[in-house]
N, C-alpha and C. Protein backbone atom coordinates (compact mmCIF):
# COMPACT_ATOMS: atom_id res chain seq x y z
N UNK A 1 56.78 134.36 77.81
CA UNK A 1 56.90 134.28 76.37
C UNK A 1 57.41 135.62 75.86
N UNK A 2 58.17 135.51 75.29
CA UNK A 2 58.92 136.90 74.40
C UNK A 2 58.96 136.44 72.84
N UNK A 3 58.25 137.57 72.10
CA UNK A 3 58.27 137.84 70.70
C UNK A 3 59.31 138.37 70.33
N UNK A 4 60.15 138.42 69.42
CA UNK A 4 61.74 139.13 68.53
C UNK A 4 61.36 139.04 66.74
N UNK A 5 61.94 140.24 66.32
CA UNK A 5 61.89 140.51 65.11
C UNK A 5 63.14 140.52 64.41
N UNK A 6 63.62 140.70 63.29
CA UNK A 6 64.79 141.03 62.83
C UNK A 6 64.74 140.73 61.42
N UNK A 7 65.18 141.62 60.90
CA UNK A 7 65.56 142.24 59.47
C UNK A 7 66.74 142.48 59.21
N UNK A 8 66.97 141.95 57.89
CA UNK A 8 68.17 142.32 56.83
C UNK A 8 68.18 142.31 55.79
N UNK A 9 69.61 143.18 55.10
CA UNK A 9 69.60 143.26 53.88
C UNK A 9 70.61 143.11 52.96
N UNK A 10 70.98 142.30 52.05
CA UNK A 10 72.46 142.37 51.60
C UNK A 10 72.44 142.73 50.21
N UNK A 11 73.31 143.49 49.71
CA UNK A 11 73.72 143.48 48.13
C UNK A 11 74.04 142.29 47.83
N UNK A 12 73.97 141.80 46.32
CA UNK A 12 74.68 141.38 45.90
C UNK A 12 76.00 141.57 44.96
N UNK A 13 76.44 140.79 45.12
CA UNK A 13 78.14 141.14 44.73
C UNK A 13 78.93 139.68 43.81
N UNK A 14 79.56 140.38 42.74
CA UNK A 14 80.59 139.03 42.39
C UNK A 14 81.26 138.49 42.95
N UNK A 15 81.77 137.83 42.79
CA UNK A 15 82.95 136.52 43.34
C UNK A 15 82.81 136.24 44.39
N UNK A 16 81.38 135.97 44.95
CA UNK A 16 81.14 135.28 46.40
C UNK A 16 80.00 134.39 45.93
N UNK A 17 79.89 133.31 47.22
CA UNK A 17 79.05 132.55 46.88
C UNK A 17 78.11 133.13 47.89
N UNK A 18 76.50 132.48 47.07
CA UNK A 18 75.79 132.81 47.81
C UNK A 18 74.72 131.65 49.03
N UNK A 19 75.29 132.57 49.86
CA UNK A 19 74.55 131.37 51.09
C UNK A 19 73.36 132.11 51.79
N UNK A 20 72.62 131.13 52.21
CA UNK A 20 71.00 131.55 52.46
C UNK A 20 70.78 130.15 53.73
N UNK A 21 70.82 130.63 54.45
CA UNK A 21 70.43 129.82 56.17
C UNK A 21 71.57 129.15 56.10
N UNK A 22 72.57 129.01 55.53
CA UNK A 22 73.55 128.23 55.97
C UNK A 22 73.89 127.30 54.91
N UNK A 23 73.00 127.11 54.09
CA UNK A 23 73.46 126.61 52.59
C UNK A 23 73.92 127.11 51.33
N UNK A 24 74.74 127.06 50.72
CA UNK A 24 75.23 127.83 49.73
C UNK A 24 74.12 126.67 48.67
N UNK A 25 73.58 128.16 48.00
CA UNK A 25 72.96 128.03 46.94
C UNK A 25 72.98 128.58 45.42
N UNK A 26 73.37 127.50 44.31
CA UNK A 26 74.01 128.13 43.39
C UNK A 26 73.21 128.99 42.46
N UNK A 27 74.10 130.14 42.02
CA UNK A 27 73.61 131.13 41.56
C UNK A 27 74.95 132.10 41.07
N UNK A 28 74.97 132.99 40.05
CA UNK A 28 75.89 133.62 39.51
C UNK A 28 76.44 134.52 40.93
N UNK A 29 76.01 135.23 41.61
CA UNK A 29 76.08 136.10 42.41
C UNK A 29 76.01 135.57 43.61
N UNK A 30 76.97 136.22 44.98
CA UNK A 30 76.74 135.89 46.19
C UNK A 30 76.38 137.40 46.77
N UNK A 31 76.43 137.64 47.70
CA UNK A 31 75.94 138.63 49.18
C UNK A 31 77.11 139.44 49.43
N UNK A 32 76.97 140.26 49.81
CA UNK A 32 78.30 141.66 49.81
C UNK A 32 78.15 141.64 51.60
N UNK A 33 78.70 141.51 52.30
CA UNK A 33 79.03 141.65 53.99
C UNK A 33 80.34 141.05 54.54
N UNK A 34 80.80 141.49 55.58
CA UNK A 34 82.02 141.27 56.26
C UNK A 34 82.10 139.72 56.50
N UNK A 35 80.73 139.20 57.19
CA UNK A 35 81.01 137.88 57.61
C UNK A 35 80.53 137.19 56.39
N UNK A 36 79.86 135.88 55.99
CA UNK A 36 79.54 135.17 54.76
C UNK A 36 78.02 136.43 54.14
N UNK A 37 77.67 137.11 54.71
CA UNK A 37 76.73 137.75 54.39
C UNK A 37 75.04 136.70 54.48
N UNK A 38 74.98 135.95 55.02
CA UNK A 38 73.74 135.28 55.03
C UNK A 38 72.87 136.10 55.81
N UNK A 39 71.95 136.57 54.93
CA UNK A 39 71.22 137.86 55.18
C UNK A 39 69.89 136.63 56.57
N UNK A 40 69.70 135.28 55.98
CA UNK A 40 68.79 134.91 56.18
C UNK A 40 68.84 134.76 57.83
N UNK A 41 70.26 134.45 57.95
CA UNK A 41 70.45 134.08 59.44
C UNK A 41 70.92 135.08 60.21
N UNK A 42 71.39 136.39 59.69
CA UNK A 42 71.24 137.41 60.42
C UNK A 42 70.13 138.42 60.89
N UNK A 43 68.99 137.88 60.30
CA UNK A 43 67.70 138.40 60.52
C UNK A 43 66.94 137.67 61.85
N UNK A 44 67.64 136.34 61.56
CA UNK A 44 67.14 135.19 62.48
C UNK A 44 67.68 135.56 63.86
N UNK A 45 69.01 136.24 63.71
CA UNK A 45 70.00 136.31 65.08
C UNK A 45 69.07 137.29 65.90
N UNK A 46 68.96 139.01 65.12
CA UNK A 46 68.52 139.43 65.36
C UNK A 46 67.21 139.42 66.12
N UNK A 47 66.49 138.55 65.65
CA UNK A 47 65.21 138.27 66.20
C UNK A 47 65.14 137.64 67.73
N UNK A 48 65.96 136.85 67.76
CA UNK A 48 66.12 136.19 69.01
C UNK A 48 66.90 137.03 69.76
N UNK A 49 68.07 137.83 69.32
CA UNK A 49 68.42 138.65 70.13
C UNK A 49 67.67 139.37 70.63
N UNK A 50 66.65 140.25 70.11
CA UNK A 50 65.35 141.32 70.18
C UNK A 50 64.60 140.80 71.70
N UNK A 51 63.92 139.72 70.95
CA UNK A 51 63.55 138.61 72.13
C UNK A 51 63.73 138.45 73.67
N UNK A 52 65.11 138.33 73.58
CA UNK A 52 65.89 138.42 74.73
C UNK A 52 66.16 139.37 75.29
N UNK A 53 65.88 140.82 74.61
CA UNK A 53 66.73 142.44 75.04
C UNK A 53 68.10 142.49 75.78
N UNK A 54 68.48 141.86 73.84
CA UNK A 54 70.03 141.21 74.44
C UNK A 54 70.70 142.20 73.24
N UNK A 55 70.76 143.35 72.45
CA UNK A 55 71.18 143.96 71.57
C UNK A 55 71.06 143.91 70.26
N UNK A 56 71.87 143.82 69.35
CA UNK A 56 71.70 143.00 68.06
C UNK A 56 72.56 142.19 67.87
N UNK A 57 72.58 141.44 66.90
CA UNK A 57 73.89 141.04 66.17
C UNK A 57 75.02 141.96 65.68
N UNK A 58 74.84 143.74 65.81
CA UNK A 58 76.21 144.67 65.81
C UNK A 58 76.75 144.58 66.91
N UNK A 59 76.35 144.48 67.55
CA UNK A 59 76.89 144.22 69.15
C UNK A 59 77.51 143.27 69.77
N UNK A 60 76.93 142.17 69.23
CA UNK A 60 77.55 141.46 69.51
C UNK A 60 78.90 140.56 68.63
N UNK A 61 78.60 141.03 67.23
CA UNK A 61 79.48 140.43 66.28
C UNK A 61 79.66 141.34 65.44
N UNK A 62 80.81 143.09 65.82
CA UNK A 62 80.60 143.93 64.69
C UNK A 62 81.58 143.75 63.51
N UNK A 63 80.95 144.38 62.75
CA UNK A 63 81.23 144.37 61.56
C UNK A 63 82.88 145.31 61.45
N UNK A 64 83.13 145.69 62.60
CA UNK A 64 84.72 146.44 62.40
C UNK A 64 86.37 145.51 63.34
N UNK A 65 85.33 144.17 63.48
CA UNK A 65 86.43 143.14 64.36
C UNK A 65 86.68 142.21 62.99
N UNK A 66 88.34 142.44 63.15
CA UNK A 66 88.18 141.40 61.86
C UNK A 66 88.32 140.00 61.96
N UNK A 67 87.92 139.60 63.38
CA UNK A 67 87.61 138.02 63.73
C UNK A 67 86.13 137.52 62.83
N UNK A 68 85.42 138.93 62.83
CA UNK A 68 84.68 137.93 61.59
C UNK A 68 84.36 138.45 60.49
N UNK A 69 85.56 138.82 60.30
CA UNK A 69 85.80 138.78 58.03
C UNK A 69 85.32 137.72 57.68
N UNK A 70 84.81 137.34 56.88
CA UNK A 70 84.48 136.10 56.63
C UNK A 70 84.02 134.98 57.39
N UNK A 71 83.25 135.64 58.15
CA UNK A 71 82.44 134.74 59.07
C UNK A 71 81.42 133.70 58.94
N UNK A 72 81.28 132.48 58.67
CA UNK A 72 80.36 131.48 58.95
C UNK A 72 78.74 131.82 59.77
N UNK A 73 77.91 132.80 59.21
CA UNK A 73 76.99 132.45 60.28
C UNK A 73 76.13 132.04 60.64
N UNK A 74 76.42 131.11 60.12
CA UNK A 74 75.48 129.43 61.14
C UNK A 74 76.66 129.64 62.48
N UNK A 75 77.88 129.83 62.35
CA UNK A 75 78.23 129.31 63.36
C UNK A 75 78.36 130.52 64.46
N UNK A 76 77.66 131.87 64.00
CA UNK A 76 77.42 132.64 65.10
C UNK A 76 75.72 132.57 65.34
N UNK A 77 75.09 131.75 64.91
CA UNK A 77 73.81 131.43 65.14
C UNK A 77 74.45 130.84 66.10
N UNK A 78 74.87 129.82 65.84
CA UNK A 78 75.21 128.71 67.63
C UNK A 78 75.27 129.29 68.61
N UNK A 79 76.36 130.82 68.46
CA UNK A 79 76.92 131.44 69.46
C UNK A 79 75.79 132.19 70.43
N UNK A 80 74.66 132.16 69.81
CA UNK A 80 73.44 133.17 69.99
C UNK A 80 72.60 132.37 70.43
N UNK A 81 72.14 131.00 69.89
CA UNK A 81 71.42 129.82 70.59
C UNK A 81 71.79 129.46 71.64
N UNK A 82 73.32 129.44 71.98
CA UNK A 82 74.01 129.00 73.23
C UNK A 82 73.86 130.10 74.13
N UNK A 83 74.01 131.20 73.60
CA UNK A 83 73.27 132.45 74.50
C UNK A 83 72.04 132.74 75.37
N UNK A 84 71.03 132.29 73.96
CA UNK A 84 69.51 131.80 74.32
C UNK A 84 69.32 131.31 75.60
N UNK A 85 69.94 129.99 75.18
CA UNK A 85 69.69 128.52 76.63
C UNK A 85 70.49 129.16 77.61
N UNK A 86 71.79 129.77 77.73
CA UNK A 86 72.17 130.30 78.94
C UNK A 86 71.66 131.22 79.77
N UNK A 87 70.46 132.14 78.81
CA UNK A 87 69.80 132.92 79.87
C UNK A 87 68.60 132.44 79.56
N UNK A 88 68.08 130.94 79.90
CA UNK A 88 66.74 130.28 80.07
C UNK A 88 65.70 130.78 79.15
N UNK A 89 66.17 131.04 77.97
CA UNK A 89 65.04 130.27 77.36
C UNK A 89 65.27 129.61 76.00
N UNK A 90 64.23 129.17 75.50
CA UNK A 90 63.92 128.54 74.36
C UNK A 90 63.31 128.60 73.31
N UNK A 91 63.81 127.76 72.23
CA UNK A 91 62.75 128.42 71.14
C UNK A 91 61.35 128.02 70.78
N UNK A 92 60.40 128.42 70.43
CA UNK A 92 59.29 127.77 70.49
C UNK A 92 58.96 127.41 69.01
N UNK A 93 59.27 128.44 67.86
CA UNK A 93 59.04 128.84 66.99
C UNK A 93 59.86 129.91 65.95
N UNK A 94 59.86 129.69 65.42
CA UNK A 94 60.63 130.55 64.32
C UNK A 94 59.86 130.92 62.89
N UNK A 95 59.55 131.66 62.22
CA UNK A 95 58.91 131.53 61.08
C UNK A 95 59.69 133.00 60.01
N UNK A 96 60.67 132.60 59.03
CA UNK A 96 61.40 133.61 58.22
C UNK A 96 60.80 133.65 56.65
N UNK A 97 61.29 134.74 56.02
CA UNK A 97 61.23 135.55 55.11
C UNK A 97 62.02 135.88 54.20
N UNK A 98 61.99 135.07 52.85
CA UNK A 98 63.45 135.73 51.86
C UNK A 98 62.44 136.14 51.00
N UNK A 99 62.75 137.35 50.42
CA UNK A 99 62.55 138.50 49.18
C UNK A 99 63.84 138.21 48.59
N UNK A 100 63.43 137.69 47.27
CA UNK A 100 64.29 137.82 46.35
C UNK A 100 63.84 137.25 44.76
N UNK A 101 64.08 137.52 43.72
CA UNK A 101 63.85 137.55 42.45
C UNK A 101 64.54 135.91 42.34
N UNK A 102 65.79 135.75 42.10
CA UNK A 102 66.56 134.87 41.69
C UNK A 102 67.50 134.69 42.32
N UNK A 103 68.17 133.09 42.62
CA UNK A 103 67.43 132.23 42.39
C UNK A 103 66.13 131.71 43.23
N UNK A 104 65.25 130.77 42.55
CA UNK A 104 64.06 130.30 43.33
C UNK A 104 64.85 129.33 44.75
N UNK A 105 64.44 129.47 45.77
CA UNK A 105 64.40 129.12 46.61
C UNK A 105 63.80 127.69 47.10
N UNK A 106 62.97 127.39 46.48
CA UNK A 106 62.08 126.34 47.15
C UNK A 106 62.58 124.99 47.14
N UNK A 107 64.02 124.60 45.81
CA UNK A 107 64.29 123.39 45.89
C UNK A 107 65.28 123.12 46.71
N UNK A 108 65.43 124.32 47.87
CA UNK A 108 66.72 123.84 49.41
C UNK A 108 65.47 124.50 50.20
N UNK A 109 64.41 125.13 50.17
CA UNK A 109 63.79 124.83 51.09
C UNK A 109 63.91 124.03 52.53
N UNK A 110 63.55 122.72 52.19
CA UNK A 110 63.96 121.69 53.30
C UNK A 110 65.48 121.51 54.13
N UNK A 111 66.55 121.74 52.96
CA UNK A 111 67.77 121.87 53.51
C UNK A 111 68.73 123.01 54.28
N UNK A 112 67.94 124.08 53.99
CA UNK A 112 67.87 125.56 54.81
C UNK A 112 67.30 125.21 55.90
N UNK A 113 66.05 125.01 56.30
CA UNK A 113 65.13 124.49 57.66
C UNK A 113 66.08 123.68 58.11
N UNK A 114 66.49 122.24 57.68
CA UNK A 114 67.23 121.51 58.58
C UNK A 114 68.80 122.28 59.26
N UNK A 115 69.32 123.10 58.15
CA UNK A 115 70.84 123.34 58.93
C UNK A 115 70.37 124.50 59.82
N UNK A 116 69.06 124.94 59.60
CA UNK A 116 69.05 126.39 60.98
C UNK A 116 68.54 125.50 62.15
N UNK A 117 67.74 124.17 61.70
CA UNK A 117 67.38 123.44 62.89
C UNK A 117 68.66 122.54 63.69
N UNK A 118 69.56 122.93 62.86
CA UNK A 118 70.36 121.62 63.57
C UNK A 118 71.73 122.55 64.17
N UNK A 119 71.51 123.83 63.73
CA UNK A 119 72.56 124.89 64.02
C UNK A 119 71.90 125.35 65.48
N UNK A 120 70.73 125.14 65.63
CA UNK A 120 70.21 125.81 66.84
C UNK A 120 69.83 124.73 68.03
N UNK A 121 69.90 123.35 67.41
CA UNK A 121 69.38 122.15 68.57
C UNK A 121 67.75 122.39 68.52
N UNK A 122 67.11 122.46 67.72
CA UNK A 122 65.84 122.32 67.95
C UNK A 122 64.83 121.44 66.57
N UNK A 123 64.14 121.21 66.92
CA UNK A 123 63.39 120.30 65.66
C UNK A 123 63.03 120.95 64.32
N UNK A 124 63.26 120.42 63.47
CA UNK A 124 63.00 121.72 61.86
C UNK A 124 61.51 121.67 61.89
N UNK A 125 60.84 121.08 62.48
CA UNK A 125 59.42 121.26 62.71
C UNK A 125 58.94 122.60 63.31
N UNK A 126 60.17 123.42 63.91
CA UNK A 126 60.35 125.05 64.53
C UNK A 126 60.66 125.71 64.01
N UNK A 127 60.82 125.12 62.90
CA UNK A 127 61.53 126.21 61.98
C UNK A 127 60.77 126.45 60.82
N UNK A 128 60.15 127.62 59.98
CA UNK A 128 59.23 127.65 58.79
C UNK A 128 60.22 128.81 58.06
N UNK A 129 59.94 128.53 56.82
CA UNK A 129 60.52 129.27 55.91
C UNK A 129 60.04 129.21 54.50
N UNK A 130 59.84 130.96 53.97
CA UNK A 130 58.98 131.23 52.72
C UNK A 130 59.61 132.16 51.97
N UNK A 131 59.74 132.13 50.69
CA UNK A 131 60.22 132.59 49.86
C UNK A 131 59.11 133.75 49.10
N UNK A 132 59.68 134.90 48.91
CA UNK A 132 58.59 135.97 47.89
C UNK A 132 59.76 136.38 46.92
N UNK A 133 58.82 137.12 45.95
CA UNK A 133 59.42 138.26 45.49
C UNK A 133 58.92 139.17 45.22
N UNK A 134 59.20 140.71 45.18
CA UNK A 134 58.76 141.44 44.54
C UNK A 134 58.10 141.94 43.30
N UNK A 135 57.97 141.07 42.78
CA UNK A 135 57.25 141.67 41.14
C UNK A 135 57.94 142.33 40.69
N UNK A 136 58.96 142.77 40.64
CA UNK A 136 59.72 143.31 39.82
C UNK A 136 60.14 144.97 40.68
N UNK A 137 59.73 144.77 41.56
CA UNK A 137 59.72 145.97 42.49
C UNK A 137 60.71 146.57 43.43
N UNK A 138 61.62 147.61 43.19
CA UNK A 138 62.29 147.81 44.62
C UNK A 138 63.89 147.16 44.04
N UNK A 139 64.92 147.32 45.40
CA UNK A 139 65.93 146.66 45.04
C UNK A 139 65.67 145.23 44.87
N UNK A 140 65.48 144.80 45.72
CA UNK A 140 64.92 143.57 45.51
C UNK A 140 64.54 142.56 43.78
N UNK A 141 63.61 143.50 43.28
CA UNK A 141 62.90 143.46 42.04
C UNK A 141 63.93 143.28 41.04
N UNK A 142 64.66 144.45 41.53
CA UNK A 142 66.23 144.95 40.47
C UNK A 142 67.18 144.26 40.38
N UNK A 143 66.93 143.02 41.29
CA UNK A 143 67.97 141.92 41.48
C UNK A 143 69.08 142.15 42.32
N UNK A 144 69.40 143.51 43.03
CA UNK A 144 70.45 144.48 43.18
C UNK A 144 70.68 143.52 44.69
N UNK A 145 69.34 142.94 45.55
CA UNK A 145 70.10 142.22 46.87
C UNK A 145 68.78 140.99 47.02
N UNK A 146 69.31 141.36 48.52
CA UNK A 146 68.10 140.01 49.04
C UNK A 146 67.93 140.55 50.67
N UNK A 147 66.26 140.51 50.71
CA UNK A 147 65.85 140.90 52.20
C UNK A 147 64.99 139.56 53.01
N UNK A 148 65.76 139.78 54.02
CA UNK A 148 64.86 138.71 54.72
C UNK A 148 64.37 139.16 56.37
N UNK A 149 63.39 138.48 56.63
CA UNK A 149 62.34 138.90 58.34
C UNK A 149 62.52 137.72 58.87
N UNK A 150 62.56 137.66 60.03
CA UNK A 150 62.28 136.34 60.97
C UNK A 150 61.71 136.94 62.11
N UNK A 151 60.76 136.64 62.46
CA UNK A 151 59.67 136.38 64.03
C UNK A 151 59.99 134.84 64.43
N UNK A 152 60.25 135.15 66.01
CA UNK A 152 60.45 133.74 66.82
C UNK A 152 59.76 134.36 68.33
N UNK A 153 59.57 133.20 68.60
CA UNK A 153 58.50 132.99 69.82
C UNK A 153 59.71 132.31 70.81
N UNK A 154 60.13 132.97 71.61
CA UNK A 154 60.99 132.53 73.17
C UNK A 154 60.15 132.10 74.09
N UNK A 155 60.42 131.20 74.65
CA UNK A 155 59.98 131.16 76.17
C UNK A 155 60.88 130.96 76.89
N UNK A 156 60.77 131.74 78.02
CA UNK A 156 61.62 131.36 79.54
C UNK A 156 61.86 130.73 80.69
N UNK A 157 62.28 130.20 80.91
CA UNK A 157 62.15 128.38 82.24
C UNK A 157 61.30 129.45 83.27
């Protein structure tokens, strides 16, 4: 069994949309990063990468290749799940973290869980996801970005 962590953080920025596990969710403001900026699923990558003592997600997808300007990443989640299963293991568990003021989160709830469950091949029953905010606290508070954590539980054949 291997534990992985991973953290991120994105500004927000005009004239992007903003996506959160793989769903664009509407809101005046999107995420400032090279690839779609989904802070949620780069925390997630990270974690499983960690997991594995397989690098990060800079390493493996940096931010100075411009194959992923504008990157999709749900679809470098795949690239990282397919990673996973190639060096034997699996997921057991997943449980993430969005900090953010606005917008509320909870009414894609369910539809965030399903596209990270269905981006990774595993049951959304593995997948948990909770929304905070700061109280008014921090960048966060200031509206200025959005931070998110993910812990996942690996196991190995």
């Amino acid at each position: 069994m291997r534990i992985g962590m991973g953290y991120d953080v994105h500004a927000f920025s005009d004239g992007r949309p903003l996506i959160l596990g793989g769903v664009e969710i509407p809101h005046s403001r999107g995420l400032l990063g090279h690839s779609d900026a989904d802070v949620l699923v780069h925390a997630l990558m990270d974690a499983i990468l960690g997991a594995m003592r397989a690098e990060d997600i800079g390493a493996h997808f940096p931010d100075t290749d411009p194959m992923y300007e504008g990157a999709s990443s749900v679809l470098l989640l795949e690239s990282v799940a397919g990673l996973m299963r190639d060096q034997g293991f699996r997921l057991v568990d997943a449980d993430l973290v969005l900090a953010l003021e606005r917008p509320k989160v909870s009414l894609h709830r369910d539809a965030i869980r399903q596209e990270i469950a269905t981006r990774m091949s595993v049951s959304v029953d593995q997948v948990g996801l909770k929304a905070t905010t700061t109280e008014g606290l921090g960048f966060v508070g200031r509206e200025e970005g959005v931070a998110a954590w993910a812990v996942v539980l690996l196991e190995q054949d």
